[in-house]
Protein backbone atom coordinates (compact mmCIF):
# COMPACT_ATOMS: atom_id res chain seq x y z
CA UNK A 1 63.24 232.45 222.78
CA UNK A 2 61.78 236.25 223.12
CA UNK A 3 59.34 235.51 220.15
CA UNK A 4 58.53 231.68 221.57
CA UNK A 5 57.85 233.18 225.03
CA UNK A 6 55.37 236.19 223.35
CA UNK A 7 53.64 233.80 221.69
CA UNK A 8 52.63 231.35 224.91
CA UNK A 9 52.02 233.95 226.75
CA UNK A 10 49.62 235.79 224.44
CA UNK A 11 48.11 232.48 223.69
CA UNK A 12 47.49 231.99 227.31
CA UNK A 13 46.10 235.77 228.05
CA UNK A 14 42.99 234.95 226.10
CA UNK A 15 42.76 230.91 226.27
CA UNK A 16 42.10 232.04 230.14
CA UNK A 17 39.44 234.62 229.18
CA UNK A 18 37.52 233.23 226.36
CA UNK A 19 36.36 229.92 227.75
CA UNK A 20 35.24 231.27 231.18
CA UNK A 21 33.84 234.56 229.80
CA UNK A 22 29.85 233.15 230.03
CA UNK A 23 30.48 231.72 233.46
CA UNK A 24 32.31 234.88 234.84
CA UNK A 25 29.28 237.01 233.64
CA UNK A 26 26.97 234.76 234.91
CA UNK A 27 28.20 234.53 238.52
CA UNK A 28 30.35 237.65 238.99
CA UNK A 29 27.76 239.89 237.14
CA UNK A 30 24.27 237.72 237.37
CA UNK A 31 23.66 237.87 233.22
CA UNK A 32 20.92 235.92 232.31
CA UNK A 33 21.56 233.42 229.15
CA UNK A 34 19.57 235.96 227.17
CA UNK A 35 22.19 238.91 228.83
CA UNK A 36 25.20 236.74 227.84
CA UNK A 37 24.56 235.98 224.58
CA UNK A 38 24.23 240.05 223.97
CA UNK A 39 27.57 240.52 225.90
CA UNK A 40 29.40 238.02 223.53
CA UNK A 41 27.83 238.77 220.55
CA UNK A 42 29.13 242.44 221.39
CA UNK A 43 32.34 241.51 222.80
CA UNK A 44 33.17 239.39 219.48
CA UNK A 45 31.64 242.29 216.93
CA UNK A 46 34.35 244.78 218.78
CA UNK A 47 37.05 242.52 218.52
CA UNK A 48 35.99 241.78 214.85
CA UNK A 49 36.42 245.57 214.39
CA UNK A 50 39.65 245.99 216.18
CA UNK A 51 41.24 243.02 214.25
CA UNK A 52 41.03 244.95 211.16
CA UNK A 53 41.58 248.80 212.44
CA UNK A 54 44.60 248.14 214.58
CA UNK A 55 46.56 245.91 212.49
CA UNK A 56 46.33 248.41 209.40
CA UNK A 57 46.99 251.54 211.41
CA UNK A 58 49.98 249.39 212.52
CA UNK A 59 50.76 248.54 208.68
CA UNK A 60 50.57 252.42 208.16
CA UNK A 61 53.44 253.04 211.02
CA UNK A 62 55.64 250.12 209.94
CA UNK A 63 55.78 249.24 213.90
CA UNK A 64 54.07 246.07 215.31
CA UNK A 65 55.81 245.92 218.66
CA UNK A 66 54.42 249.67 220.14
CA UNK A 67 50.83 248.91 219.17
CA UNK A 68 50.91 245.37 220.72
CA UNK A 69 52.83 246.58 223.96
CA UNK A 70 49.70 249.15 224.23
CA UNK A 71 47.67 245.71 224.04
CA UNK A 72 49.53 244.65 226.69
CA UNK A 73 48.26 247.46 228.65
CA UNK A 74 44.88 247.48 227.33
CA UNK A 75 44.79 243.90 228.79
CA UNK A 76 45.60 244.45 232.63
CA UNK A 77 43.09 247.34 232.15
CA UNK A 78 40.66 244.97 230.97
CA UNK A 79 41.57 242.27 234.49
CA UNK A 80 41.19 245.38 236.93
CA UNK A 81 37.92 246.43 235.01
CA UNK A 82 36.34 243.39 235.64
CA UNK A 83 37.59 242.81 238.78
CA UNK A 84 36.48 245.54 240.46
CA UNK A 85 33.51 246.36 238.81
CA UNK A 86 29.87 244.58 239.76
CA UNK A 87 27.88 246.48 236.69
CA UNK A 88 27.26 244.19 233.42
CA UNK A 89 26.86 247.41 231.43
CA UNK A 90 30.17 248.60 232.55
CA UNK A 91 32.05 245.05 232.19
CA UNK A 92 30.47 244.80 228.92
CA UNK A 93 32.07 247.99 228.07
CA UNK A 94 35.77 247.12 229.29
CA UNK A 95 35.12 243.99 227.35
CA UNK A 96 34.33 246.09 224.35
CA UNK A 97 36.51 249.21 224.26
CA UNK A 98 39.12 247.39 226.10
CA UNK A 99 39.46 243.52 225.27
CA UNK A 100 38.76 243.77 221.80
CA UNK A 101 41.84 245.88 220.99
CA UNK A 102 43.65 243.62 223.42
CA UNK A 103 42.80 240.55 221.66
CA UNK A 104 44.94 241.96 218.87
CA UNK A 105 48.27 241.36 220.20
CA UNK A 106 48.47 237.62 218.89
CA UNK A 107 47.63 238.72 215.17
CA UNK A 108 50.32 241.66 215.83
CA UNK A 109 52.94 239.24 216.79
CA UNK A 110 52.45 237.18 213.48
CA UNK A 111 52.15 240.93 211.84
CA UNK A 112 55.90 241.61 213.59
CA UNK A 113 57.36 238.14 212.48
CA UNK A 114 56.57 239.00 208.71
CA UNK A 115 57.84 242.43 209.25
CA UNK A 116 60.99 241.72 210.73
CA UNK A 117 61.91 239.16 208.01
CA UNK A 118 60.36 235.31 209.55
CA UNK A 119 59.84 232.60 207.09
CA UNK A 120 57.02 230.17 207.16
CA UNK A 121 58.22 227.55 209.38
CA UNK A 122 59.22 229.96 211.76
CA UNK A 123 55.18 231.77 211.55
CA UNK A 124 53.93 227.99 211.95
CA UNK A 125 56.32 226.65 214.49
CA UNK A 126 55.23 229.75 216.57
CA UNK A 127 51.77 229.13 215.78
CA UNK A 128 52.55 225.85 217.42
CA UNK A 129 52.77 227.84 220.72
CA UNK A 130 49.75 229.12 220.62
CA UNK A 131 48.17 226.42 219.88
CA UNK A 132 49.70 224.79 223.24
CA UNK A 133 48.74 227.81 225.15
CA UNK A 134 45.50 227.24 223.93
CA UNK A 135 45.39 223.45 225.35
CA UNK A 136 46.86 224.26 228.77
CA UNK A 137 44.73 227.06 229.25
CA UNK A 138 41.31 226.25 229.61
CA UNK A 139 42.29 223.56 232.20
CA UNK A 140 43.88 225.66 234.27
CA UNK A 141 41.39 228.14 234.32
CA UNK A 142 38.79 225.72 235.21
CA UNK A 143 41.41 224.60 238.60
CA UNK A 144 42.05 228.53 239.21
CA UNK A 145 37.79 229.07 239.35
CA UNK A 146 37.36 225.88 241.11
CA UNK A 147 40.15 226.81 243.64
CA UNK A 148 39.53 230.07 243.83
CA UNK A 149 36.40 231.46 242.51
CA UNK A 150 35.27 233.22 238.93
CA UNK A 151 37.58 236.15 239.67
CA UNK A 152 40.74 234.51 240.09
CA UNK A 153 41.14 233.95 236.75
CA UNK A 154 41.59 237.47 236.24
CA UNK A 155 44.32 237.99 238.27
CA UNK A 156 45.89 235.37 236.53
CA UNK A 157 45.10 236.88 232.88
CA UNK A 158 46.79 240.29 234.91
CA UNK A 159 49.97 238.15 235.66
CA UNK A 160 50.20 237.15 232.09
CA UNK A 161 49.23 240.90 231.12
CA UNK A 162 52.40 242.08 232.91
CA UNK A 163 54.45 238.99 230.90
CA UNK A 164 53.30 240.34 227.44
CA UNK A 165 54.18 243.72 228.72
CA UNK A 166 57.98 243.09 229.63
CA UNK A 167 58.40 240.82 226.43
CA UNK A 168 57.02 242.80 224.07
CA UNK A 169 59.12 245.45 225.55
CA UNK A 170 62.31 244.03 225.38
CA UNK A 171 60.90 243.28 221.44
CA UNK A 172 61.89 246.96 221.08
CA UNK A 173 65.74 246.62 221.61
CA UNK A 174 65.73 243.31 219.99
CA UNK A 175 67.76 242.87 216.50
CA UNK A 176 65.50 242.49 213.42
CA UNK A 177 66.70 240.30 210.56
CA UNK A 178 68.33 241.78 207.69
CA UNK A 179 66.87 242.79 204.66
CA UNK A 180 68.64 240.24 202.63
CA UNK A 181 67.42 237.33 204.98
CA UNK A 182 63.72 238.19 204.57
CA UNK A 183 61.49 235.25 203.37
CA UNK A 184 61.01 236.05 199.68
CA UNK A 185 58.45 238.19 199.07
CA UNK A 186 55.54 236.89 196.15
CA UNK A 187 54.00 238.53 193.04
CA UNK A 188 51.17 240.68 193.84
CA UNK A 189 47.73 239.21 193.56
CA UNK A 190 44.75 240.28 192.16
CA UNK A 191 42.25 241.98 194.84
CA UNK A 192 40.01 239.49 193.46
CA UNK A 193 42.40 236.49 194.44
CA UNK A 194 42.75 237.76 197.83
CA UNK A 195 38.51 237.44 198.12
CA UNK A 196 38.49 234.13 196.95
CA UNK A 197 41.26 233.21 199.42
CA UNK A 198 39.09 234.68 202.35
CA UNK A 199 36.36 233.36 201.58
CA UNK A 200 37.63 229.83 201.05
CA UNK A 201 39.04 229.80 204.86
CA UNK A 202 35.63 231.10 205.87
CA UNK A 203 34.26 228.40 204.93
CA UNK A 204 37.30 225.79 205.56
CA UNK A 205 36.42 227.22 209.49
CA UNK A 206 32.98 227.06 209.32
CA UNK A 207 33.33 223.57 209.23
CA UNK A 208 35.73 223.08 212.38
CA UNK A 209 33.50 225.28 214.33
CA UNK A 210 30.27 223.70 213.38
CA UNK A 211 31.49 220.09 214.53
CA UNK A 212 33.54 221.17 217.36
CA UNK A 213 30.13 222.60 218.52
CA UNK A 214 28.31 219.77 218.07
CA UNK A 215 30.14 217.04 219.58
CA UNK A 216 28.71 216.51 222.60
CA UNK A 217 25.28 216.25 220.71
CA UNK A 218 26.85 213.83 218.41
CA UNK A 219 28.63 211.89 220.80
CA UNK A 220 25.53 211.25 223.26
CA UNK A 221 22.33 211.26 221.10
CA UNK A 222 24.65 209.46 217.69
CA UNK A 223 26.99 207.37 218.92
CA UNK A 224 25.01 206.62 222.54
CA UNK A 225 28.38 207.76 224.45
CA UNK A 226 28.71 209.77 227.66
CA UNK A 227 29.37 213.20 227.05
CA UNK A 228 32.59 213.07 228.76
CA UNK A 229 34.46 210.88 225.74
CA UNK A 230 33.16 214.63 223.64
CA UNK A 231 35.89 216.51 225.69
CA UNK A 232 38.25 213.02 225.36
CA UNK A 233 37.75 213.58 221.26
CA UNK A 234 38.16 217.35 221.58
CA UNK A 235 41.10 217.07 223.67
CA UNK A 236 42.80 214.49 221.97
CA UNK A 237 42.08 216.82 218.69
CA UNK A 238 44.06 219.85 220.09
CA UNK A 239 46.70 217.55 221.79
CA UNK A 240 47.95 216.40 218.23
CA UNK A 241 47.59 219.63 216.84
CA UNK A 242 50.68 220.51 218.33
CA UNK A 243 52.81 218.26 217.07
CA UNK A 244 51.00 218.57 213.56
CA UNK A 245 52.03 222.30 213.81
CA UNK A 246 55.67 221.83 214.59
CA UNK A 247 56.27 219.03 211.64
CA UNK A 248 54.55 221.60 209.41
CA UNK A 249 57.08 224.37 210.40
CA UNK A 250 59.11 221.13 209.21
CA UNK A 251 58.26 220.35 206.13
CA UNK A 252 57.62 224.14 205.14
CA UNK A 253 60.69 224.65 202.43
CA UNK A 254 60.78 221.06 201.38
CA UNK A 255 57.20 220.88 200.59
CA UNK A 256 55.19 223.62 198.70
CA UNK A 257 52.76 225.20 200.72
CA UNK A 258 49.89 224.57 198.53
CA UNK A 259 50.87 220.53 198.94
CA UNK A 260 50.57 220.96 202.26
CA UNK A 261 46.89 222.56 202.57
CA UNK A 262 45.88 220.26 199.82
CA UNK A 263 46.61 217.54 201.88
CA UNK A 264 44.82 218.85 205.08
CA UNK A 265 41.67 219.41 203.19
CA UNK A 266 41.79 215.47 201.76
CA UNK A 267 42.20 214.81 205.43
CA UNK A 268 39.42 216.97 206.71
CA UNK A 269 37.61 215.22 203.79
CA UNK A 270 38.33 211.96 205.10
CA UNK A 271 37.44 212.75 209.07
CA UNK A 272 34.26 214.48 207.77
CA UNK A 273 32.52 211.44 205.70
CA UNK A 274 33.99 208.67 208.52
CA UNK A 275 32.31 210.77 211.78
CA UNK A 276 29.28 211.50 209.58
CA UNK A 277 29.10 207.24 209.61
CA UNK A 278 31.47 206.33 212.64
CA UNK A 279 30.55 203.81 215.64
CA UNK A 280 32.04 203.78 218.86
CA UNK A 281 34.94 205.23 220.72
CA UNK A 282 37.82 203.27 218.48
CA UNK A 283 36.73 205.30 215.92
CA UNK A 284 35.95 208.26 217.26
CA UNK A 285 39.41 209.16 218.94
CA UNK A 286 41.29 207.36 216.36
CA UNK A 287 39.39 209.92 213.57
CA UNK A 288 40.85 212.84 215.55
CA UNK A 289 44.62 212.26 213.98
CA UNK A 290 42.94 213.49 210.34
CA UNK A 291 41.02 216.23 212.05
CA UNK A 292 44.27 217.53 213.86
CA UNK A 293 46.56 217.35 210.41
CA UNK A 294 43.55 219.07 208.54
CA UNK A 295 43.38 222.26 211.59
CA UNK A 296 47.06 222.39 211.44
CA UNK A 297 47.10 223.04 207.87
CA UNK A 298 44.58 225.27 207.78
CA UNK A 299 45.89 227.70 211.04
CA UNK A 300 49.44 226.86 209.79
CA UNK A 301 49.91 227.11 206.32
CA UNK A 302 46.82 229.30 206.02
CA UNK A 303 48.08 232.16 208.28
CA UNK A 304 51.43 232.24 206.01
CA UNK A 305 49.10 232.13 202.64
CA UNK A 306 47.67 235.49 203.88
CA UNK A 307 50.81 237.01 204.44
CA UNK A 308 52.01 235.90 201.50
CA UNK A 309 49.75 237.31 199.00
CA UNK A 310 48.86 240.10 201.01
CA UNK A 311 51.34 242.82 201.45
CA UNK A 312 50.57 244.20 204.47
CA UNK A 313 51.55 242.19 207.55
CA UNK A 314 49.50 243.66 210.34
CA UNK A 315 46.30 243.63 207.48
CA UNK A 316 47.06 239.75 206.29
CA UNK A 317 47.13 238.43 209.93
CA UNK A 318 43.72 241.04 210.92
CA UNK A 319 42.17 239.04 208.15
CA UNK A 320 42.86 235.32 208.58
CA UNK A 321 42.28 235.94 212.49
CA UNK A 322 38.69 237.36 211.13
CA UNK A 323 38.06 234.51 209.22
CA UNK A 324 37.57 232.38 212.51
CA UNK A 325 35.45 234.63 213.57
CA UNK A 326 32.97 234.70 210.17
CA UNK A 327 33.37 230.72 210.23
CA UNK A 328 31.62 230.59 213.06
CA UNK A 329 29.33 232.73 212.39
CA UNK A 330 29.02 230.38 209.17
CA UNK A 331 28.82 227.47 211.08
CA UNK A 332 24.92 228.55 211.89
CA UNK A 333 23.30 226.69 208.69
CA UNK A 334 25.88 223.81 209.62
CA UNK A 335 24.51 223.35 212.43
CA UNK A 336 20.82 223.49 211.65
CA UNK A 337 21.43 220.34 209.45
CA UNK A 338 21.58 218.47 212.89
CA UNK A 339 17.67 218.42 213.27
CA UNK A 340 17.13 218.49 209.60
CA UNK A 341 17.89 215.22 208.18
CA UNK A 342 17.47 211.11 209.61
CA UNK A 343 21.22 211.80 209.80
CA UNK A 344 21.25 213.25 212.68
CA UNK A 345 24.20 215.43 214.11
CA UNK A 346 26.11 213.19 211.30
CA UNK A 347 24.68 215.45 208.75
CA UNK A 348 26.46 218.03 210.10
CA UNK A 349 29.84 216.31 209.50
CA UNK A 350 28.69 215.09 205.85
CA UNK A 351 27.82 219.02 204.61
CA UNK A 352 31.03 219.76 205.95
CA UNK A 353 33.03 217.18 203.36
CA UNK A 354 30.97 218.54 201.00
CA UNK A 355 31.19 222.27 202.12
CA UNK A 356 35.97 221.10 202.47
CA UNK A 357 35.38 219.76 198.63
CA UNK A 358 33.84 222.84 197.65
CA UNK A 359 36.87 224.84 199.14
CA UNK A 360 39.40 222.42 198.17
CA UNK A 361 38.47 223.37 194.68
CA UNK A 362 38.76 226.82 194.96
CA UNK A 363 42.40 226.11 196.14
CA UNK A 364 42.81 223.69 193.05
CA UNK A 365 41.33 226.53 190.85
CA UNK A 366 44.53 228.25 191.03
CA UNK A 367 43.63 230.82 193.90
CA UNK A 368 46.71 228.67 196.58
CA UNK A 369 48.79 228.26 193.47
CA UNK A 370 49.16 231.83 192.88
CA UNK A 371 49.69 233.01 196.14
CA UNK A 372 52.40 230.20 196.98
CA UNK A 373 54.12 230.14 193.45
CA UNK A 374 57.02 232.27 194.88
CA UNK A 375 57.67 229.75 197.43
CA UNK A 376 57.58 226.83 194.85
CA UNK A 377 60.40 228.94 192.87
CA UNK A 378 62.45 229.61 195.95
């Protein structure tokens, strides 16, 4: 219950922030679109750089909960910052030198699970929370603004602040699982392995981020929709990513791993090559089941990959975390495709199946295999 309540409530800290970041800069701290797209860009290359620093010194410690409960901190910091504050330079600056450490404290929790001896399904199944989080939380942060104004959703991300604190805290005292009910622990892997891994879920993001970003285009100028049945899609997406999550956590034991992601890739296949061809709303919500098993696999499964074949908790979960980041990034040439071809914004969802087949065979190549072949033998 201690870990299950961590990991809503760090879910929610930053599925308040993240989605209402341009508009608080925009009307708290008048940013122009130019000014806001500088403050992100920063924002995200901080927390990019944080990802990787904090986790490892936390690697180098062998303690997860002290570093996170200073994240904890960090984040009320970061709420009275930009609460009180009316200079972009200096809110870009708390965002920098204080949220991007604090958006660490999810990727430390999954860093603390390994550590204290968590198997997969637990990882996923508390991935699951996150995930949930991350579907409540932009719609209440849109009724706290509209309620309330831009700056009440910082005294909200505050009251969760002061949640992660006392959990995280009471993390301290809490018992740890004995060393002879770890999750087994796999073969080392090649350094070489580990690249081919990253990459691979760089590019398995890319292609989540790139249609996620373009579905509003698609849905209006493609399929002739109203924008709103975008969100419908979108939402319906992340609804049944949940439950995708939690049957995961499931089948994780009975099913290798590598089965698993195997399968979400053939789904994201699937989804891909249909919504690249697709024709009203029927199909477009009813596409969204594939897209939410093929996520779920990859922020499931994938997250316990990397901490499988790499040894270091706090530096596995720093890196998968990263590789949403670089798949967006990614996404850019993705995206381009939209005004590039007579497909339209359906190009976009063809180069992804092609960019998912690309990756699937990397996983095929042996690169899953060997970092899940531990798991097959247990």
């Amino acid at each position: 219950m201690l870990i299950g309540a961590s990991a809503l409530f760090w879910g929610f800290q930053f599925a308040f922030l993240n989605p209402a970041l341009a508009l608080l800069l925009a009307t708290t701290f008048d940013a122009s679109a130019g000014e806001i797209g500088w403050a992100l860009a920063i924002y995200n290359t901080g927390g990019f750089a944080a990802s990787l620093v904090i986790p490892a010194y936390a690697d180098r410690l062998h303690d997860y909960v002290r570093p996170m409960l200073v994240c904890g901190l960090l984040t009320f910091a970061l709420a009275g910052v930009l609460a009180v504050t009316t200079s972009l330079p200096l809110a870009v600056l708390g965002l920098v030198l204080l949220g991007g450490p604090a958006g660490v404290g999810s990727s430390l929790l999954f860093a603390h699970l390994k550590h204290t001896g968590a198997g997969p399904g637990d990882v996923v199944r508390t991935r699951a929370l996150v995930s949930f989080a991350w579907v409540a939380g932009p719609p209440l942060a849109a009724l706290l603004i509209g309620g309330f104004g831009p700056r009440a959703v910082l005294a909200a991300i505050a009251v969760v602040a002061l949640f992660n604190i006392g959990t995280t805290a009471l993390m301290r005292h809490a018992a740890v699982v004995a060393e002879g009910d770890r999750a087994a622990e796999v073969a080392p892997v090649r350094r070489g392995q580990v690249a081919v891994v990253v990459v691979v879920f760089i590019a398995l993001q890319a292609t989540n981020s790139a249609t996620v970003s373009v579905m509003s285009l698609y849905v209006t100028g493609r399929l002739g929709l109203d924008v709103v049945w975008a969100g419908i899609a979108l939402g319906v997406a992340a609804g049944l990513e949940i439950p995708a999550l939690l049957l995961i956590g499931r089948l994780t034991g009975r099913v290798p791993g590598r089965v698993l992601l195997v399968s979400g890739c053939v789904a994201g296949i699937v989804y891909y090559v249909a919504m690249a061809f697709a024709g009203g709303v029927v199909w477009l919500l009813g596409l969204q089941l594939l897209n939410a098993w093929f996520f779920a696999t990859v922020a499931g499964v994938g997250l316990t990959l990397f901490q499988q074949i790499i040894p270091r908790p706090g530096l596995a979960a720093g890196l998968y975390t990263n590789t949403r980041r670089l798949g967006a990034i990614a996404a850019g040439p993705l995206i381009g495709l939209g005004s590039a071809t007579r497909l339209g914004y359906g190009a976009v969802f063809a180069a992804s199946a092609v960019v998912t087949v690309v990756a699937l065979a990397g996983l095929r190549a042996g690169v899953a295999e060997a970092g899940m072949r531990n798991e097959d033998s247990s």
